[in-house]
PDB file of N, CA and C in Angstrom:
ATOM      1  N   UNK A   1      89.525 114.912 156.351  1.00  0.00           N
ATOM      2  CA  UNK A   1      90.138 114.281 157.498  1.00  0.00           C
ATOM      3  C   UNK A   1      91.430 113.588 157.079  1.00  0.00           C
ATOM      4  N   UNK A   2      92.302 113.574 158.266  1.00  0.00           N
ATOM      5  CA  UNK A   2      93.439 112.791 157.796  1.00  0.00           C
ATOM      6  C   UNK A   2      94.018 111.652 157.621  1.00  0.00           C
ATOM      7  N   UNK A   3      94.632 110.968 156.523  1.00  0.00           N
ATOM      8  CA  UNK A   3      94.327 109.484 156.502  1.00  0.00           C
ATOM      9  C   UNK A   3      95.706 109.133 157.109  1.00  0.00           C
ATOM     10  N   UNK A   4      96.237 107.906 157.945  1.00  0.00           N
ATOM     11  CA  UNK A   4      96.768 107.058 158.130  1.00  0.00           C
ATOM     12  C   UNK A   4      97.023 105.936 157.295  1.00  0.00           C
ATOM     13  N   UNK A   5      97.869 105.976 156.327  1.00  0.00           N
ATOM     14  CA  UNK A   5      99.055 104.855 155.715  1.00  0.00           C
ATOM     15  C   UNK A   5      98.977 103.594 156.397  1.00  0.00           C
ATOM     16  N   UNK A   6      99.628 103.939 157.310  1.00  0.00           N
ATOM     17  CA  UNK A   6     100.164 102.617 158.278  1.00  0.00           C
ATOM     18  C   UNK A   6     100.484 103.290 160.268  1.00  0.00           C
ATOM     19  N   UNK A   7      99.900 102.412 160.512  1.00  0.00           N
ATOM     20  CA  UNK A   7     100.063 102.871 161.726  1.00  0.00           C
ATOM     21  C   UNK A   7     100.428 101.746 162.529  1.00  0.00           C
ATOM     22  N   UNK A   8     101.567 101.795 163.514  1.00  0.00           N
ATOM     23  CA  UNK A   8     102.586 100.673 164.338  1.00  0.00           C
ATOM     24  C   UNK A   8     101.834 100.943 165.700  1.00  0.00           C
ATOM     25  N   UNK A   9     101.468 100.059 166.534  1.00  0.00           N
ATOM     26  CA  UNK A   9     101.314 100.336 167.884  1.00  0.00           C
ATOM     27  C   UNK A   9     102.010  99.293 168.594  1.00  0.00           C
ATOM     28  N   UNK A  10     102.688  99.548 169.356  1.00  0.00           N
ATOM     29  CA  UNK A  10     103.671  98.614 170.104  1.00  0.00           C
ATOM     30  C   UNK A  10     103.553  99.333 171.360  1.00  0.00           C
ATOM     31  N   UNK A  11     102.737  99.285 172.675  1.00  0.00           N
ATOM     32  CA  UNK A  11     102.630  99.457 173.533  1.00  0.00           C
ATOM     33  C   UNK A  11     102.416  98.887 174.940  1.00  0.00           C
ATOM     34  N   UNK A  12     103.320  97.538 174.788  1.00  0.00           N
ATOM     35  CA  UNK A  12     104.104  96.731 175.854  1.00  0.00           C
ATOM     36  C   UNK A  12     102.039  96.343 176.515  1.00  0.00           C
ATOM     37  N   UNK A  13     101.518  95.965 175.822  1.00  0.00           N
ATOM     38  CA  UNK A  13     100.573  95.576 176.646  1.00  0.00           C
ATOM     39  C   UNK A  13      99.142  96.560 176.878  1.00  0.00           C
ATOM     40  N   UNK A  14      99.255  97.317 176.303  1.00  0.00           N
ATOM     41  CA  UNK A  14      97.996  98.707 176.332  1.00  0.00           C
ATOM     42  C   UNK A  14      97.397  98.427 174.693  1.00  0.00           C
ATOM     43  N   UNK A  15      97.997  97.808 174.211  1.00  0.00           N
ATOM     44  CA  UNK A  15      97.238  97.786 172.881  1.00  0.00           C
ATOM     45  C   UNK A  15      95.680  97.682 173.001  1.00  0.00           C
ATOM     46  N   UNK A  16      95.419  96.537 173.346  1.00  0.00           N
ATOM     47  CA  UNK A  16      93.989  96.793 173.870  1.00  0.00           C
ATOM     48  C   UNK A  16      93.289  98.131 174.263  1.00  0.00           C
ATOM     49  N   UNK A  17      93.442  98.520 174.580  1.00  0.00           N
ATOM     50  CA  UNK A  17      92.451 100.018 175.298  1.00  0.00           C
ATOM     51  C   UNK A  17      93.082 101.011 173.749  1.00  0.00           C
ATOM     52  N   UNK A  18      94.115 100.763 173.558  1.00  0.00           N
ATOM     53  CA  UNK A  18      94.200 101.879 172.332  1.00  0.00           C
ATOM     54  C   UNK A  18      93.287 101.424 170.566  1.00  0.00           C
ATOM     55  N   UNK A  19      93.469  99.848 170.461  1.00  0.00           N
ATOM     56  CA  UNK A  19      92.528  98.983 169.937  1.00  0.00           C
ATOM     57  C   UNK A  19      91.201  99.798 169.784  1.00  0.00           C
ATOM     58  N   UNK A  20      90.446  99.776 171.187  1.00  0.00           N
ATOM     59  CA  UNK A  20      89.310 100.210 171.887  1.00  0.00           C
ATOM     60  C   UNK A  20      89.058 101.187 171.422  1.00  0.00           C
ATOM     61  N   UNK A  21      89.601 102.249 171.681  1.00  0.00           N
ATOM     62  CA  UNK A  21      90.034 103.741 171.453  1.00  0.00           C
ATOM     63  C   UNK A  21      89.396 104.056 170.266  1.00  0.00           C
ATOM     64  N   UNK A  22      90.380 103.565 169.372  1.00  0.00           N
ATOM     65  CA  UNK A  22      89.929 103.674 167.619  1.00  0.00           C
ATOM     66  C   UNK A  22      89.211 103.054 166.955  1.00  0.00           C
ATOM     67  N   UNK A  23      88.415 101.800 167.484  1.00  0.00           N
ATOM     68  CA  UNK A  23      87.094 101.644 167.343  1.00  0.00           C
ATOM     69  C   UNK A  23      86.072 102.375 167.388  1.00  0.00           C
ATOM     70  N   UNK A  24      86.484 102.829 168.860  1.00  0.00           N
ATOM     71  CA  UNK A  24      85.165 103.348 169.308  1.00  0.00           C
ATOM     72  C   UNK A  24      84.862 104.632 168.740  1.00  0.00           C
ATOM     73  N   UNK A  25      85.859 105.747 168.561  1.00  0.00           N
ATOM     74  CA  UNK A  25      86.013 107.114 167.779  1.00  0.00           C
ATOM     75  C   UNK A  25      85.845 106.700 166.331  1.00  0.00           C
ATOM     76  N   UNK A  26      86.172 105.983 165.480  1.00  0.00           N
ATOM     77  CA  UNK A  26      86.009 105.963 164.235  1.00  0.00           C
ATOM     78  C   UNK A  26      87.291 106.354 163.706  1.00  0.00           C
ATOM     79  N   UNK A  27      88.135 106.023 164.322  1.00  0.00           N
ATOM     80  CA  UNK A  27      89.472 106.315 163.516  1.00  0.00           C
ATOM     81  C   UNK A  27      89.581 105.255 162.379  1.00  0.00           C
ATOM     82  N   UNK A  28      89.492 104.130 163.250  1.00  0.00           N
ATOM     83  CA  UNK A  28      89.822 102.884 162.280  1.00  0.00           C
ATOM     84  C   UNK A  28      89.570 103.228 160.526  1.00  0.00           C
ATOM     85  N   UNK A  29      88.270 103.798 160.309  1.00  0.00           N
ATOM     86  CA  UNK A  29      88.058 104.455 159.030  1.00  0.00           C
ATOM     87  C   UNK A  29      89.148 105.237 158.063  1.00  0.00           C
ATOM     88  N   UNK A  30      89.847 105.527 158.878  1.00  0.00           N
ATOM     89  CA  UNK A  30      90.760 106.265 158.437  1.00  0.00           C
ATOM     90  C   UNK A  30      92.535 105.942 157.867  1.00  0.00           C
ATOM     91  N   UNK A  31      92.178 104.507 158.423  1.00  0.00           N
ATOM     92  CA  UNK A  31      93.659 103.861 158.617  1.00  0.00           C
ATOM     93  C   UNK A  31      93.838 102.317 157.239  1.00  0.00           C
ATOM     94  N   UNK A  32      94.639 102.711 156.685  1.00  0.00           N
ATOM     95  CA  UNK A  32      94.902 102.078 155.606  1.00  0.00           C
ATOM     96  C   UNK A  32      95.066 100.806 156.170  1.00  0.00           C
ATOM     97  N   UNK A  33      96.661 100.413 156.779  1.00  0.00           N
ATOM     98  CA  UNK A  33      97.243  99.381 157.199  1.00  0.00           C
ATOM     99  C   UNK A  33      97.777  99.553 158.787  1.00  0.00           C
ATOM    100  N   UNK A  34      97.672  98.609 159.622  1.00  0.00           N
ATOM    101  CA  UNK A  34      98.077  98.730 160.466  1.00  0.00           C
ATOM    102  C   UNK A  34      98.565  97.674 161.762  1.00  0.00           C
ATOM    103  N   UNK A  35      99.924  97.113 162.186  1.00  0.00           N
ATOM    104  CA  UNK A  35     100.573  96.563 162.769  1.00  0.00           C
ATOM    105  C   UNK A  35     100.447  96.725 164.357  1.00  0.00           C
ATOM    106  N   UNK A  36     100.528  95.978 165.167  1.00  0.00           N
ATOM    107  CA  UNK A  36     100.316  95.720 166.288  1.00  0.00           C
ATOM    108  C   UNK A  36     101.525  94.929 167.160  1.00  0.00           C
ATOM    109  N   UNK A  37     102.080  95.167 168.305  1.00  0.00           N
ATOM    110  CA  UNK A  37     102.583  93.926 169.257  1.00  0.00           C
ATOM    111  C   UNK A  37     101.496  93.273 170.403  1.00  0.00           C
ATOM    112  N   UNK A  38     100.903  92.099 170.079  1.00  0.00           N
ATOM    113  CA  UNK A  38      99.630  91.517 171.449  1.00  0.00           C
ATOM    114  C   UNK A  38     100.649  91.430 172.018  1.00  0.00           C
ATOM    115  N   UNK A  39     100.154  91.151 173.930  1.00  0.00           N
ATOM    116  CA  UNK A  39     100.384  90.810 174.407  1.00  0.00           C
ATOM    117  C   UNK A  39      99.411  90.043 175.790  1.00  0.00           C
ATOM    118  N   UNK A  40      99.610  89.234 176.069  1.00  0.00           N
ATOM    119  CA  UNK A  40      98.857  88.476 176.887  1.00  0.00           C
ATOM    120  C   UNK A  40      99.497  87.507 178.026  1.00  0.00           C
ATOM    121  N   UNK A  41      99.790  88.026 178.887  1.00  0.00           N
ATOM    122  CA  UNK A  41     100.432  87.196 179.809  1.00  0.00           C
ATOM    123  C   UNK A  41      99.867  86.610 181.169  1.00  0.00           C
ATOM    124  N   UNK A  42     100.392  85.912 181.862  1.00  0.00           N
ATOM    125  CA  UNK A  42      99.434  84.866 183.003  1.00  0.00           C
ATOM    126  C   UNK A  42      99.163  86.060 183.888  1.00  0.00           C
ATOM    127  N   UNK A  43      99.582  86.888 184.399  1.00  0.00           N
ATOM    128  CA  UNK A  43      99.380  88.020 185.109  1.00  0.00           C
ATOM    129  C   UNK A  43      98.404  89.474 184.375  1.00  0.00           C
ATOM    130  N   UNK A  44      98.216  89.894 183.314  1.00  0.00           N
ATOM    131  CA  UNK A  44      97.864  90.723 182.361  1.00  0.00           C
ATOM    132  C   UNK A  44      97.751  90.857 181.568  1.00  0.00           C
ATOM    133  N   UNK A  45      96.963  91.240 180.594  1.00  0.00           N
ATOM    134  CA  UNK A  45      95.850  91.423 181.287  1.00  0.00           C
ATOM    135  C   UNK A  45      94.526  90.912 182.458  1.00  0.00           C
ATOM    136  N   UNK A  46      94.182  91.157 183.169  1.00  0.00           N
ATOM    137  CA  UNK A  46      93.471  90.549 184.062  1.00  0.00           C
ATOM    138  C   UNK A  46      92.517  89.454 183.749  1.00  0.00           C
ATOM    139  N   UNK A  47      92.518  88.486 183.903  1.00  0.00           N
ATOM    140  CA  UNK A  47      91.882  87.430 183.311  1.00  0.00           C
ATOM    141  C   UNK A  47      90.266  87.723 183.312  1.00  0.00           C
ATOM    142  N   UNK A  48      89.681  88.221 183.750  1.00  0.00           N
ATOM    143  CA  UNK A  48      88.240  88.892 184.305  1.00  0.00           C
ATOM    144  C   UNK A  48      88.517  90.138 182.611  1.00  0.00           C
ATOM    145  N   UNK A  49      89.120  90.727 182.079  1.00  0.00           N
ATOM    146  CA  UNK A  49      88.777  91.579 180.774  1.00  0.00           C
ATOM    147  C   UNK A  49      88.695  90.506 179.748  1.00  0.00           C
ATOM    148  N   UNK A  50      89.209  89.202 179.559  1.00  0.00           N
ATOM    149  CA  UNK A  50      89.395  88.346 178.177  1.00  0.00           C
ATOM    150  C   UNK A  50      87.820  88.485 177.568  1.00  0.00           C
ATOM    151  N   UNK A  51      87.002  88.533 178.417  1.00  0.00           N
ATOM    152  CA  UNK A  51      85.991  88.570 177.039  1.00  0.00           C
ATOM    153  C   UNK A  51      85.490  89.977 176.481  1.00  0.00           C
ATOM    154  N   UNK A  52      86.068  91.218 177.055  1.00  0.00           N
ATOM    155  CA  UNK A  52      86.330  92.377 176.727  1.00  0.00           C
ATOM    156  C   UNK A  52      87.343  91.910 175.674  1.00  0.00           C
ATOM    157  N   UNK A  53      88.313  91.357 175.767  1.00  0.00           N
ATOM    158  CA  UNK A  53      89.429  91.397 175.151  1.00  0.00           C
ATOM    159  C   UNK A  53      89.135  90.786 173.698  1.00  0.00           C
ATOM    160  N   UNK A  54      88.420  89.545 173.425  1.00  0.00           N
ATOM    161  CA  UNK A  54      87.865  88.986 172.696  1.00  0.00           C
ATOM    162  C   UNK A  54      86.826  89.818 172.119  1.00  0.00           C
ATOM    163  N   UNK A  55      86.089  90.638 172.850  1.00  0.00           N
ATOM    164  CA  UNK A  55      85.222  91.698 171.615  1.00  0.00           C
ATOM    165  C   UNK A  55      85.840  92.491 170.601  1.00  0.00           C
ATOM    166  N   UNK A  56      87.049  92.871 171.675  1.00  0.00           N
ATOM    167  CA  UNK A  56      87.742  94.067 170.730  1.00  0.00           C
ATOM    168  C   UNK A  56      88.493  93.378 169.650  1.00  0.00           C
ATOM    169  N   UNK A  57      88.650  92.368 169.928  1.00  0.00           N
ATOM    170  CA  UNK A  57      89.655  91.759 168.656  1.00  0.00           C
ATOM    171  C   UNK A  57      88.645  91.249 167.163  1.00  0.00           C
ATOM    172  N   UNK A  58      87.306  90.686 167.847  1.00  0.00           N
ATOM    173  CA  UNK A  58      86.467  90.532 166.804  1.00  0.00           C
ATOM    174  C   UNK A  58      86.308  91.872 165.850  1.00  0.00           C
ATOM    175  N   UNK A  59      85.903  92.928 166.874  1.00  0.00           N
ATOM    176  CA  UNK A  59      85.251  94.318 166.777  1.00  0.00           C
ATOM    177  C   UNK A  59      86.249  94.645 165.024  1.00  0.00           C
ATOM    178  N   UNK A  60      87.365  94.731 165.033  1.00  0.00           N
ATOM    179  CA  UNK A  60      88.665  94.609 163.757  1.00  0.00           C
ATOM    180  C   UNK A  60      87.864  94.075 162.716  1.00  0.00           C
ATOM    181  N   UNK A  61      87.858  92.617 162.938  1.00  0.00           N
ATOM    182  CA  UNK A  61      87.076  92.114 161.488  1.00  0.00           C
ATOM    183  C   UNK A  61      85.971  92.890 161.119  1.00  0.00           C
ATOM    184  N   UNK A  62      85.080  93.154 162.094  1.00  0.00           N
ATOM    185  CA  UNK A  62      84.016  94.071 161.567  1.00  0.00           C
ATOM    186  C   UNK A  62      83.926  95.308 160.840  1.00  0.00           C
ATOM    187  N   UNK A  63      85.201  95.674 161.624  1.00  0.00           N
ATOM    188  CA  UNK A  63      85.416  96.952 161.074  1.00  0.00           C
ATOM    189  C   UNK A  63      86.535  96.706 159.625  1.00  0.00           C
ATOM    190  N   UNK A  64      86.429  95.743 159.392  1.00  0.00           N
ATOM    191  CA  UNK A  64      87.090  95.248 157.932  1.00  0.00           C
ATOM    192  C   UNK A  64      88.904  95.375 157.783  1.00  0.00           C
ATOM    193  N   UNK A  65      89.354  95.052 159.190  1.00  0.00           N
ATOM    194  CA  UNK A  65      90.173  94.762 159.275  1.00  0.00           C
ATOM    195  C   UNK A  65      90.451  93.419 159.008  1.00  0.00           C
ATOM    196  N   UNK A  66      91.477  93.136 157.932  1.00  0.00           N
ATOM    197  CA  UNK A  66      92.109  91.668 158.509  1.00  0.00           C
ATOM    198  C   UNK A  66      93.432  91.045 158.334  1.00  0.00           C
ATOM    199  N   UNK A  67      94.008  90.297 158.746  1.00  0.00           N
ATOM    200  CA  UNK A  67      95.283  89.872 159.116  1.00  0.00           C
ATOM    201  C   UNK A  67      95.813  89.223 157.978  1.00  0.00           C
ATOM    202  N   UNK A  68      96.915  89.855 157.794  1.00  0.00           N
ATOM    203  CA  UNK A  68      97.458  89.516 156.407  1.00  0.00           C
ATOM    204  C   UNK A  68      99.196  88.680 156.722  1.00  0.00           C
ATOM    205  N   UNK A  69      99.902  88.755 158.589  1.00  0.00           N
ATOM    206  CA  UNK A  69     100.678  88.508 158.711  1.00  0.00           C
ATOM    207  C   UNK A  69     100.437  88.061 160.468  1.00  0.00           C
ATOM    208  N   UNK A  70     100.996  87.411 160.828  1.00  0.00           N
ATOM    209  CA  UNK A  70     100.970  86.784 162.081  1.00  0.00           C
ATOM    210  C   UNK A  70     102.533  86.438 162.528  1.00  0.00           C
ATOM    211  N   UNK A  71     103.289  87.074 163.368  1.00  0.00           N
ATOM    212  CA  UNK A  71     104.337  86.525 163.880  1.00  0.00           C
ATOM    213  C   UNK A  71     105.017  86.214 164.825  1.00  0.00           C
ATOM    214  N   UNK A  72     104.503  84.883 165.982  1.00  0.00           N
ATOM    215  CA  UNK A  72     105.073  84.660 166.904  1.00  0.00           C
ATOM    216  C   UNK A  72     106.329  84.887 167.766  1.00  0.00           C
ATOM    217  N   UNK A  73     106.257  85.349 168.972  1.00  0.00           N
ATOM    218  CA  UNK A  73     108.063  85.972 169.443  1.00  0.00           C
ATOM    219  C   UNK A  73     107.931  84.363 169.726  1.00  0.00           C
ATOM    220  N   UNK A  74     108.993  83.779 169.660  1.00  0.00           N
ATOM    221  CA  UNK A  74     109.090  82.576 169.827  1.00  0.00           C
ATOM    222  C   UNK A  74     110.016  82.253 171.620  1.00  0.00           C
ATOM    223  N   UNK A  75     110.564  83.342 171.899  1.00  0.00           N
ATOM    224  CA  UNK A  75     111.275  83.257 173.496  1.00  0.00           C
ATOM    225  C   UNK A  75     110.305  83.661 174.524  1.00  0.00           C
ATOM    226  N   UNK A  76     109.211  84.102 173.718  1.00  0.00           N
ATOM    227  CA  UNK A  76     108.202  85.011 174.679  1.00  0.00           C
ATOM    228  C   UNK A  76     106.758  83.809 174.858  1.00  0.00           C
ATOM    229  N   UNK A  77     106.846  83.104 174.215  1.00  0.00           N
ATOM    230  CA  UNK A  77     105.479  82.134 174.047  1.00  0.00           C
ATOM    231  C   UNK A  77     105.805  80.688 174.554  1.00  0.00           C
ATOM    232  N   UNK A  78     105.063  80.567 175.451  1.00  0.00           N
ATOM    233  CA  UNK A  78     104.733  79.641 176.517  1.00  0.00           C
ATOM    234  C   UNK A  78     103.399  79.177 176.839  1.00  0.00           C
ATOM    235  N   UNK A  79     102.630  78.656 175.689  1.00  0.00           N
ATOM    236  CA  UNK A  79     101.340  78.583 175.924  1.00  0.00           C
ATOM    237  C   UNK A  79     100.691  77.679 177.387  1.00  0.00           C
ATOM    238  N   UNK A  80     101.909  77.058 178.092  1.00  0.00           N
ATOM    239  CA  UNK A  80     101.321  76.146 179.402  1.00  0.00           C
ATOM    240  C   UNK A  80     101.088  77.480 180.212  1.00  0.00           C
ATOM    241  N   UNK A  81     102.024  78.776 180.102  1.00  0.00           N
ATOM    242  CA  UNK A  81     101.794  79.709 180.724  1.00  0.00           C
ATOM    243  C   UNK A  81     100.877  80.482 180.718  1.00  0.00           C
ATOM    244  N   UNK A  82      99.898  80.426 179.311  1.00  0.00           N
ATOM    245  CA  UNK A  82      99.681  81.766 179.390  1.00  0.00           C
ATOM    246  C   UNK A  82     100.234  82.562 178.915  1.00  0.00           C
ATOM    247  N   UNK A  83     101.304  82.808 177.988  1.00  0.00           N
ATOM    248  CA  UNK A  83     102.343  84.192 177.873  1.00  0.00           C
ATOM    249  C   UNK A  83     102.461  84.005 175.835  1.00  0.00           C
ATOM    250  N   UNK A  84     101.949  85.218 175.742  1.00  0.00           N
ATOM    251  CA  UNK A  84     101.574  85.221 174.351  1.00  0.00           C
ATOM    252  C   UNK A  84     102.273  86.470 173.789  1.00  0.00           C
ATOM    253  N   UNK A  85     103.173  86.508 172.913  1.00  0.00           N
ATOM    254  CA  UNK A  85     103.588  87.596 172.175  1.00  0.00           C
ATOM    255  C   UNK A  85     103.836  87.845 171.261  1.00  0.00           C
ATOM    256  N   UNK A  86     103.092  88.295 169.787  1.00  0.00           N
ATOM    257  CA  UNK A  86     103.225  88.178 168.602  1.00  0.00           C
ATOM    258  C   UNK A  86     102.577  89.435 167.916  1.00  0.00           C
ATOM    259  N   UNK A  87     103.206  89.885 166.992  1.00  0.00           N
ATOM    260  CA  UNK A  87     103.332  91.119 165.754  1.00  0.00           C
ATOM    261  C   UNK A  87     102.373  90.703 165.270  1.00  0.00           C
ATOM    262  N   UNK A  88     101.427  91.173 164.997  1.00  0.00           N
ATOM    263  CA  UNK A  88     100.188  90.875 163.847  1.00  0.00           C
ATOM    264  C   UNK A  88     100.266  92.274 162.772  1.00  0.00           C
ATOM    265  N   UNK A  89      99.897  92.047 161.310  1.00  0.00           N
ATOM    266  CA  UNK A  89      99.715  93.278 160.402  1.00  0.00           C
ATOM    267  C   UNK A  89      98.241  92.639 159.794  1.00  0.00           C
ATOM    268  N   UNK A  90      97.315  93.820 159.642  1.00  0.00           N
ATOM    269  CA  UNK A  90      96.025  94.258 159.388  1.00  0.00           C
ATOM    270  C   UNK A  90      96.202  95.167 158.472  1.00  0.00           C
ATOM    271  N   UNK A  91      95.539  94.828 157.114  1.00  0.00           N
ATOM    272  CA  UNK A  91      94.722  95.713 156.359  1.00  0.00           C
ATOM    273  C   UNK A  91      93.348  95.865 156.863  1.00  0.00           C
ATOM    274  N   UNK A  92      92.905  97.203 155.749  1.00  0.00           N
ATOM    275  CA  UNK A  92      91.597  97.550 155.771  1.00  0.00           C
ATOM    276  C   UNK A  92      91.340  97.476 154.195  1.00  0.00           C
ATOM    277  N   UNK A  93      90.143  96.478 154.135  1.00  0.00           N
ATOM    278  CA  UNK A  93      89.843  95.945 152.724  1.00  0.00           C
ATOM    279  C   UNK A  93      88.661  96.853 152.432  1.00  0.00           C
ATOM    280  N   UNK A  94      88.443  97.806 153.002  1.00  0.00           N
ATOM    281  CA  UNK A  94      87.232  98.567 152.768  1.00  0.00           C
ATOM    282  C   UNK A  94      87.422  99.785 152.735  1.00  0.00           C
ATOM    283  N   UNK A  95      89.308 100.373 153.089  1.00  0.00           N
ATOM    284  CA  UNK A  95      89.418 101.658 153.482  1.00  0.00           C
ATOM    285  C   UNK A  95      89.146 102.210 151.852  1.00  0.00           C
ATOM    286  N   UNK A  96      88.906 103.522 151.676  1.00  0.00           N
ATOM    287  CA  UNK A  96      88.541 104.696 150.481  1.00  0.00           C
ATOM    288  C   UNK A  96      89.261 105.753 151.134  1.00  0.00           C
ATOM    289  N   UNK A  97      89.904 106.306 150.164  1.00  0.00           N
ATOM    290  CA  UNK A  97      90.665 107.575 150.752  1.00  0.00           C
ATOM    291  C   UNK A  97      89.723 108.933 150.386  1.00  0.00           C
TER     292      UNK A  97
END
């Protein structure tokens, strides 16, 4: 099977369901390192998915992902709002090629 290096997902807000995606298939297994843009804003995702949203983010650590970089957009973050936007990078401390 084919391995993934590094994989970027920057998808204005779908990260989640693609997150999901490669959990749920078993890709994650496959993926060395891999970078993300969250996003979370007062409008969207729907406030009714956050504890969907909160599984899938745990679901990572489990799957032996973990965060090696965290980086706030700083014009985009408004926490009275609600409005969250930051680059995260994830290893996999368990991947085997």
């Amino acid at each position: 099977s084919r391995v993934l290096d590094y994989l970027k997902i920057d998808v204005e807000g779908h990260e989640w369901s693609v997150i999901d995606y490669l959990l749920k298939n078993g890709i994650t297994s496959r993926i060395r390192h891999f970078s993300l843009e969250y996003h979370i804003f007062p409008d969207w995702p729907d406030k009714a998915r956050y504890p969907d949203l909160l599984r899938t983010y745990k679901r990572l650590k489990e799957a032996s992902f973990y965060k090696y970089f965290t980086g706030i957009h700083p014009l985009n973050h408004t926490p009275k709002k609600f409005n969250i936007q930051a680059d995260v990078c994830y290893v996999n401390i368990k991947f085997q090629s």
